[in-house]
PDB file of N, CA and C in Angstrom:
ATOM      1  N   UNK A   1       3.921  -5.135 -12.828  1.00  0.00           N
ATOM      2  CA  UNK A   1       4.201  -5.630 -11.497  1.00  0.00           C
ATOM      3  C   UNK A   1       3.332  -6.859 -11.259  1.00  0.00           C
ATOM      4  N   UNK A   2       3.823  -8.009 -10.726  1.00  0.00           N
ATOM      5  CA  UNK A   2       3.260  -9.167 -10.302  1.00  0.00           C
ATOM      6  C   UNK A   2       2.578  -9.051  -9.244  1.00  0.00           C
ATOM      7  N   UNK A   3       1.452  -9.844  -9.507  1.00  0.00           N
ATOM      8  CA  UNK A   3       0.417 -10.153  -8.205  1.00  0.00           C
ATOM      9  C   UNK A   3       1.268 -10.492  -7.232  1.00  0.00           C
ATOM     10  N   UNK A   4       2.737 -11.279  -6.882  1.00  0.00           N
ATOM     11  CA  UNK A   4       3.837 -11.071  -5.707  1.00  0.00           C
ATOM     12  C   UNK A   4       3.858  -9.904  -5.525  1.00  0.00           C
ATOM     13  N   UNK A   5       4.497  -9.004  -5.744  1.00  0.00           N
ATOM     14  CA  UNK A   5       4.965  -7.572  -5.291  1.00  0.00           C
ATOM     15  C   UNK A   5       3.367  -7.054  -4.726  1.00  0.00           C
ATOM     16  N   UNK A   6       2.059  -7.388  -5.479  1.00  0.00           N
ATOM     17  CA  UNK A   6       0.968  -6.812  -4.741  1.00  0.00           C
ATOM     18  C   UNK A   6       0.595  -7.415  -3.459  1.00  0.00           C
ATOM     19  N   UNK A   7       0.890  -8.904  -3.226  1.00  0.00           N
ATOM     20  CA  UNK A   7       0.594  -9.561  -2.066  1.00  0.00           C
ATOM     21  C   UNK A   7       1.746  -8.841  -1.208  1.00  0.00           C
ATOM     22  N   UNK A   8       2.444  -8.791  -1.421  1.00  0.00           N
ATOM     23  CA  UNK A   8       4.088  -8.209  -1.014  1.00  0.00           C
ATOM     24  C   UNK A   8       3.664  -6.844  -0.008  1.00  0.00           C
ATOM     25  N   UNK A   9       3.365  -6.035  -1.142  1.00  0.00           N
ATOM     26  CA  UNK A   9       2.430  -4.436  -0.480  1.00  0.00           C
ATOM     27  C   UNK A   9       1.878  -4.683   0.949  1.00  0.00           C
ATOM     28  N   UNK A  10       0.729  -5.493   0.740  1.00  0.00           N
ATOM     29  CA  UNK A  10      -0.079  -6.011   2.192  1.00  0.00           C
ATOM     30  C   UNK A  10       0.441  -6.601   3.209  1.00  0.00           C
ATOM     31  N   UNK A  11       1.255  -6.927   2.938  1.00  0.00           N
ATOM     32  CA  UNK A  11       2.376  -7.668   4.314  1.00  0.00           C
ATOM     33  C   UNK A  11       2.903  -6.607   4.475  1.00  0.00           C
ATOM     34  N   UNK A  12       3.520  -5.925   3.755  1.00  0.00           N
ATOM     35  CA  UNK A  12       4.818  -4.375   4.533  1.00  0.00           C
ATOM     36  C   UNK A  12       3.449  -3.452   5.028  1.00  0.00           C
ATOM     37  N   UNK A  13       2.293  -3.501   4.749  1.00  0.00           N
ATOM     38  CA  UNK A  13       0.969  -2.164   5.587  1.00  0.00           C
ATOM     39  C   UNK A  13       1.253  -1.806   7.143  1.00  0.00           C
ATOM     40  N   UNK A  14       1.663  -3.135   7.772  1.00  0.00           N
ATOM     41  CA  UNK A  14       1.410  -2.116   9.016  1.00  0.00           C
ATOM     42  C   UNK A  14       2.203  -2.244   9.555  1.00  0.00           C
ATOM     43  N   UNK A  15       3.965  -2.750   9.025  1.00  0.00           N
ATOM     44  CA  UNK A  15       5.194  -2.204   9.483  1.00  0.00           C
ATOM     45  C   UNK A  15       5.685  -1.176   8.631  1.00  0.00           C
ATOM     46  N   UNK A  16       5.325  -1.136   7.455  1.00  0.00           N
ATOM     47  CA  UNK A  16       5.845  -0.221   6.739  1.00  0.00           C
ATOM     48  C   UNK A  16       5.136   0.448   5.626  1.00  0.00           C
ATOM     49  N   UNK A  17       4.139   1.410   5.977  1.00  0.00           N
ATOM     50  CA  UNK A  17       3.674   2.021   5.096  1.00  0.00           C
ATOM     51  C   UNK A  17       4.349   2.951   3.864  1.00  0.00           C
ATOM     52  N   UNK A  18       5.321   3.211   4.359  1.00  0.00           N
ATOM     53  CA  UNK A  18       6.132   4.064   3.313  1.00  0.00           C
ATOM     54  C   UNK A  18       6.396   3.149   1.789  1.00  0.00           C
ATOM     55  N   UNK A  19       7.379   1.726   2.001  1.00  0.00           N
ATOM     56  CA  UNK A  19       7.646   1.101   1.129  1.00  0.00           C
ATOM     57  C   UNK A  19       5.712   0.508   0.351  1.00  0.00           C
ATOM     58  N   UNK A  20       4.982   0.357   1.101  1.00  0.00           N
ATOM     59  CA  UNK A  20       3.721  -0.120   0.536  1.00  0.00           C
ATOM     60  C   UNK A  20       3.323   1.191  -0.443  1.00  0.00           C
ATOM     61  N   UNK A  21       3.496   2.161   0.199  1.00  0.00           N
ATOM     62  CA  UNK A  21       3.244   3.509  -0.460  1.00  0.00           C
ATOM     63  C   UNK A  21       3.765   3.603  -1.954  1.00  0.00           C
ATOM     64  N   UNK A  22       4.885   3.305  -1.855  1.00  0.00           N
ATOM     65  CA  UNK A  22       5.741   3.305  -3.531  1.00  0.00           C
ATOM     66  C   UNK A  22       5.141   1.916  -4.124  1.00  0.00           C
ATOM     67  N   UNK A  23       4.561   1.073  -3.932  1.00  0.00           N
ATOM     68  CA  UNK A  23       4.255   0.001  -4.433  1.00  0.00           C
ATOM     69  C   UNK A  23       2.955   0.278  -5.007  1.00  0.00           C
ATOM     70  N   UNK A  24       2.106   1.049  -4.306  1.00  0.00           N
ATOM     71  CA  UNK A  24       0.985   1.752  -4.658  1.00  0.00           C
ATOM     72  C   UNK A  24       1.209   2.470  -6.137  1.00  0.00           C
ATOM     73  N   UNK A  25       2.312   3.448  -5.599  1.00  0.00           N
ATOM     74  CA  UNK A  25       2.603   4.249  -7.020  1.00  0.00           C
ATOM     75  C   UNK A  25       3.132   3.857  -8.325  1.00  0.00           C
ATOM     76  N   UNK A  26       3.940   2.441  -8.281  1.00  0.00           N
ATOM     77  CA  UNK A  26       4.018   2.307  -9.284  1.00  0.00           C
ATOM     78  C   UNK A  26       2.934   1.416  -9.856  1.00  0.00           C
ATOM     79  N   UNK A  27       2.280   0.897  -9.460  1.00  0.00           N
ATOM     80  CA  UNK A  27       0.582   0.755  -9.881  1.00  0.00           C
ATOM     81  C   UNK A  27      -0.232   1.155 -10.397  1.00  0.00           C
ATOM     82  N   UNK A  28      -0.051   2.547 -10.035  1.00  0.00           N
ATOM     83  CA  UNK A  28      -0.220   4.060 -10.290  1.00  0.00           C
ATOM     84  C   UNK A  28       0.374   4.288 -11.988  1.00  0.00           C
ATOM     85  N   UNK A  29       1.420   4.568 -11.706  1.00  0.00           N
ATOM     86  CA  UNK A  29       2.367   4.822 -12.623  1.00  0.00           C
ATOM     87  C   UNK A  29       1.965   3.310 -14.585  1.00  0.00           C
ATOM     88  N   UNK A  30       1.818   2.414 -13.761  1.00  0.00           N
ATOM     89  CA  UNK A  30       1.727   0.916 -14.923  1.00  0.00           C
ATOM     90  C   UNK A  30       0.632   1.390 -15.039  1.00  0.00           C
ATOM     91  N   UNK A  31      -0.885   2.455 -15.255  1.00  0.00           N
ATOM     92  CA  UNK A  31      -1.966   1.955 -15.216  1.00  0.00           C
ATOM     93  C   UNK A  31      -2.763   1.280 -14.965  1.00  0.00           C
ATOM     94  N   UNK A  32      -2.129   0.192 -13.689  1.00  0.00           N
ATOM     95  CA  UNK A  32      -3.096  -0.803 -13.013  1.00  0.00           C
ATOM     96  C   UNK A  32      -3.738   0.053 -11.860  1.00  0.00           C
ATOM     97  N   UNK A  33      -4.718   0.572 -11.764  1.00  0.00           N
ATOM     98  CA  UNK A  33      -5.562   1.671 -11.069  1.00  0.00           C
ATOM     99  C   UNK A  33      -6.673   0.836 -10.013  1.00  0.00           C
ATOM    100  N   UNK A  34      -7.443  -0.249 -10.553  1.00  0.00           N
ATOM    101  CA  UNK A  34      -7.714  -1.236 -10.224  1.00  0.00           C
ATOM    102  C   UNK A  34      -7.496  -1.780  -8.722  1.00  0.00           C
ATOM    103  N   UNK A  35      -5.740  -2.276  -8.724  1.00  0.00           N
ATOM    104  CA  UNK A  35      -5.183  -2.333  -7.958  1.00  0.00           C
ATOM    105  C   UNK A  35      -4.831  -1.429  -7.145  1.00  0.00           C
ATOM    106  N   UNK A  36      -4.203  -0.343  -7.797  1.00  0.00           N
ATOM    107  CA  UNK A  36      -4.345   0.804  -6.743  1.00  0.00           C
ATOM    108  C   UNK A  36      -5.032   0.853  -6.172  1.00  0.00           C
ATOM    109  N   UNK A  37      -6.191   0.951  -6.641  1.00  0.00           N
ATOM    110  CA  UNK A  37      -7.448   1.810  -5.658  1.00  0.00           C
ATOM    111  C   UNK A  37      -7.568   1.029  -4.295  1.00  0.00           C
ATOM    112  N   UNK A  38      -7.335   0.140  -4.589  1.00  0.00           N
ATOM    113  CA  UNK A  38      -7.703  -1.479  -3.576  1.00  0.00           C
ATOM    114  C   UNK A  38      -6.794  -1.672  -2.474  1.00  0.00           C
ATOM    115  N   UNK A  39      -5.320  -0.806  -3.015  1.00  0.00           N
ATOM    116  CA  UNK A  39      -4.101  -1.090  -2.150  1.00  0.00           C
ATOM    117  C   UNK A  39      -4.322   0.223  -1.094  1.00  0.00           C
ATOM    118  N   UNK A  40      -4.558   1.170  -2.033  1.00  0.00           N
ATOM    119  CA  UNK A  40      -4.623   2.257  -0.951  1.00  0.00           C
ATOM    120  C   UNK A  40      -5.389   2.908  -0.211  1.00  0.00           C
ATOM    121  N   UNK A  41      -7.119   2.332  -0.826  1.00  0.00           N
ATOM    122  CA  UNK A  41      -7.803   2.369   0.701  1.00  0.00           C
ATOM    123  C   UNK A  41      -7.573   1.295   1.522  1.00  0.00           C
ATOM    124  N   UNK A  42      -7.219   0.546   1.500  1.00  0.00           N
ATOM    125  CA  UNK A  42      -6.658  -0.541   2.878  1.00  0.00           C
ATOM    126  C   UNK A  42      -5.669   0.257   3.250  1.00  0.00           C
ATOM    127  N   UNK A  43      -4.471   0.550   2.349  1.00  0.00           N
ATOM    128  CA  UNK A  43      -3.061   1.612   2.997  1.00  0.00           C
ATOM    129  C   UNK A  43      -3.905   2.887   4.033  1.00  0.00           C
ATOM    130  N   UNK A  44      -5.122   3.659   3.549  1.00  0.00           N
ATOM    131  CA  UNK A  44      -5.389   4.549   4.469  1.00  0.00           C
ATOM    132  C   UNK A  44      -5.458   3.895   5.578  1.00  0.00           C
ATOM    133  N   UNK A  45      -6.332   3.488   5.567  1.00  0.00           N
ATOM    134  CA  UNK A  45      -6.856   2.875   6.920  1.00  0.00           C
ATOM    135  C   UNK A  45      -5.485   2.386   7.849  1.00  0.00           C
ATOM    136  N   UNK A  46      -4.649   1.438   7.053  1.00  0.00           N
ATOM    137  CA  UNK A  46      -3.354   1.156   8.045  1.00  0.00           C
ATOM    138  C   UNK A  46      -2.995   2.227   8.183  1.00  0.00           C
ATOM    139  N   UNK A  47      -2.269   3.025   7.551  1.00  0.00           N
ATOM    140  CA  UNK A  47      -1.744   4.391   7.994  1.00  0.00           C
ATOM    141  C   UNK A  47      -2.349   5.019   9.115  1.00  0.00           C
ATOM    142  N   UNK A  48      -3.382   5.424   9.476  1.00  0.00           N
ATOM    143  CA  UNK A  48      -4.105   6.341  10.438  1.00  0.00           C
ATOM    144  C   UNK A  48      -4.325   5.171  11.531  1.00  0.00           C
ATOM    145  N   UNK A  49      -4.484   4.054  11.185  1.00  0.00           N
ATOM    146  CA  UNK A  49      -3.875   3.456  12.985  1.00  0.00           C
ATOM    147  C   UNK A  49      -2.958   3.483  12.964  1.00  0.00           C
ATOM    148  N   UNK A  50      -1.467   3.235  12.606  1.00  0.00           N
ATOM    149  CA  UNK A  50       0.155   3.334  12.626  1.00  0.00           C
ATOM    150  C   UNK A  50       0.316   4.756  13.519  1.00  0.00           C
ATOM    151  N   UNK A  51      -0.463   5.880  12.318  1.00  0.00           N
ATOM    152  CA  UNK A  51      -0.030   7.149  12.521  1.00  0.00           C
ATOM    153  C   UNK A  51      -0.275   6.982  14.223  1.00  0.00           C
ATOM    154  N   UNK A  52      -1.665   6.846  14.699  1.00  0.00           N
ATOM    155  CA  UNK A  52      -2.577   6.855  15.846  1.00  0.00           C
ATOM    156  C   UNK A  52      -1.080   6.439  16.808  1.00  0.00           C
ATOM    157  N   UNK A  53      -0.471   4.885  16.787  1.00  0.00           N
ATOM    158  CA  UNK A  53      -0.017   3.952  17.244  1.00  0.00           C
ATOM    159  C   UNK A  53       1.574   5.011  17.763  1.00  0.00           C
ATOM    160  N   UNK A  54       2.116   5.825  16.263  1.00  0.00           N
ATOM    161  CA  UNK A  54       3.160   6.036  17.128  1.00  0.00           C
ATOM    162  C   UNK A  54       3.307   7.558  17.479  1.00  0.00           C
ATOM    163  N   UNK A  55       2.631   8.631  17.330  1.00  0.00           N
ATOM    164  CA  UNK A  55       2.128   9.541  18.234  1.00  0.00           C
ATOM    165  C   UNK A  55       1.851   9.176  19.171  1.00  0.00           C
TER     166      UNK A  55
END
């Protein structure tokens, strides 16, 4: 996966965590872990204000 699709991830965080979510995983999935790790503590953090936002 291209450094696009990772810049890509960070723009969909805090309209769309779900699609950032699978972008995570296949990150996951390629062995780029690296990146993972990086995508998805920023993804927590968006998530739990989103979550906060639409409760």
């Amino acid at each position: 996966m291209s450094t696009k699709y990772y810049e890509h991830a960070f723009v969909l965080l805090p309209t769309n965590p779900t699609a950032a979510y699978h972008l995570w995983s296949n990150y996951r999935i390629q062995g780029k872990c690296d990146k993972a790790n990086d995508l998805i503590q920023y993804a927590g953090r968006i998530y739990k204000i989103h979550s906060r936002n639409v409760n």
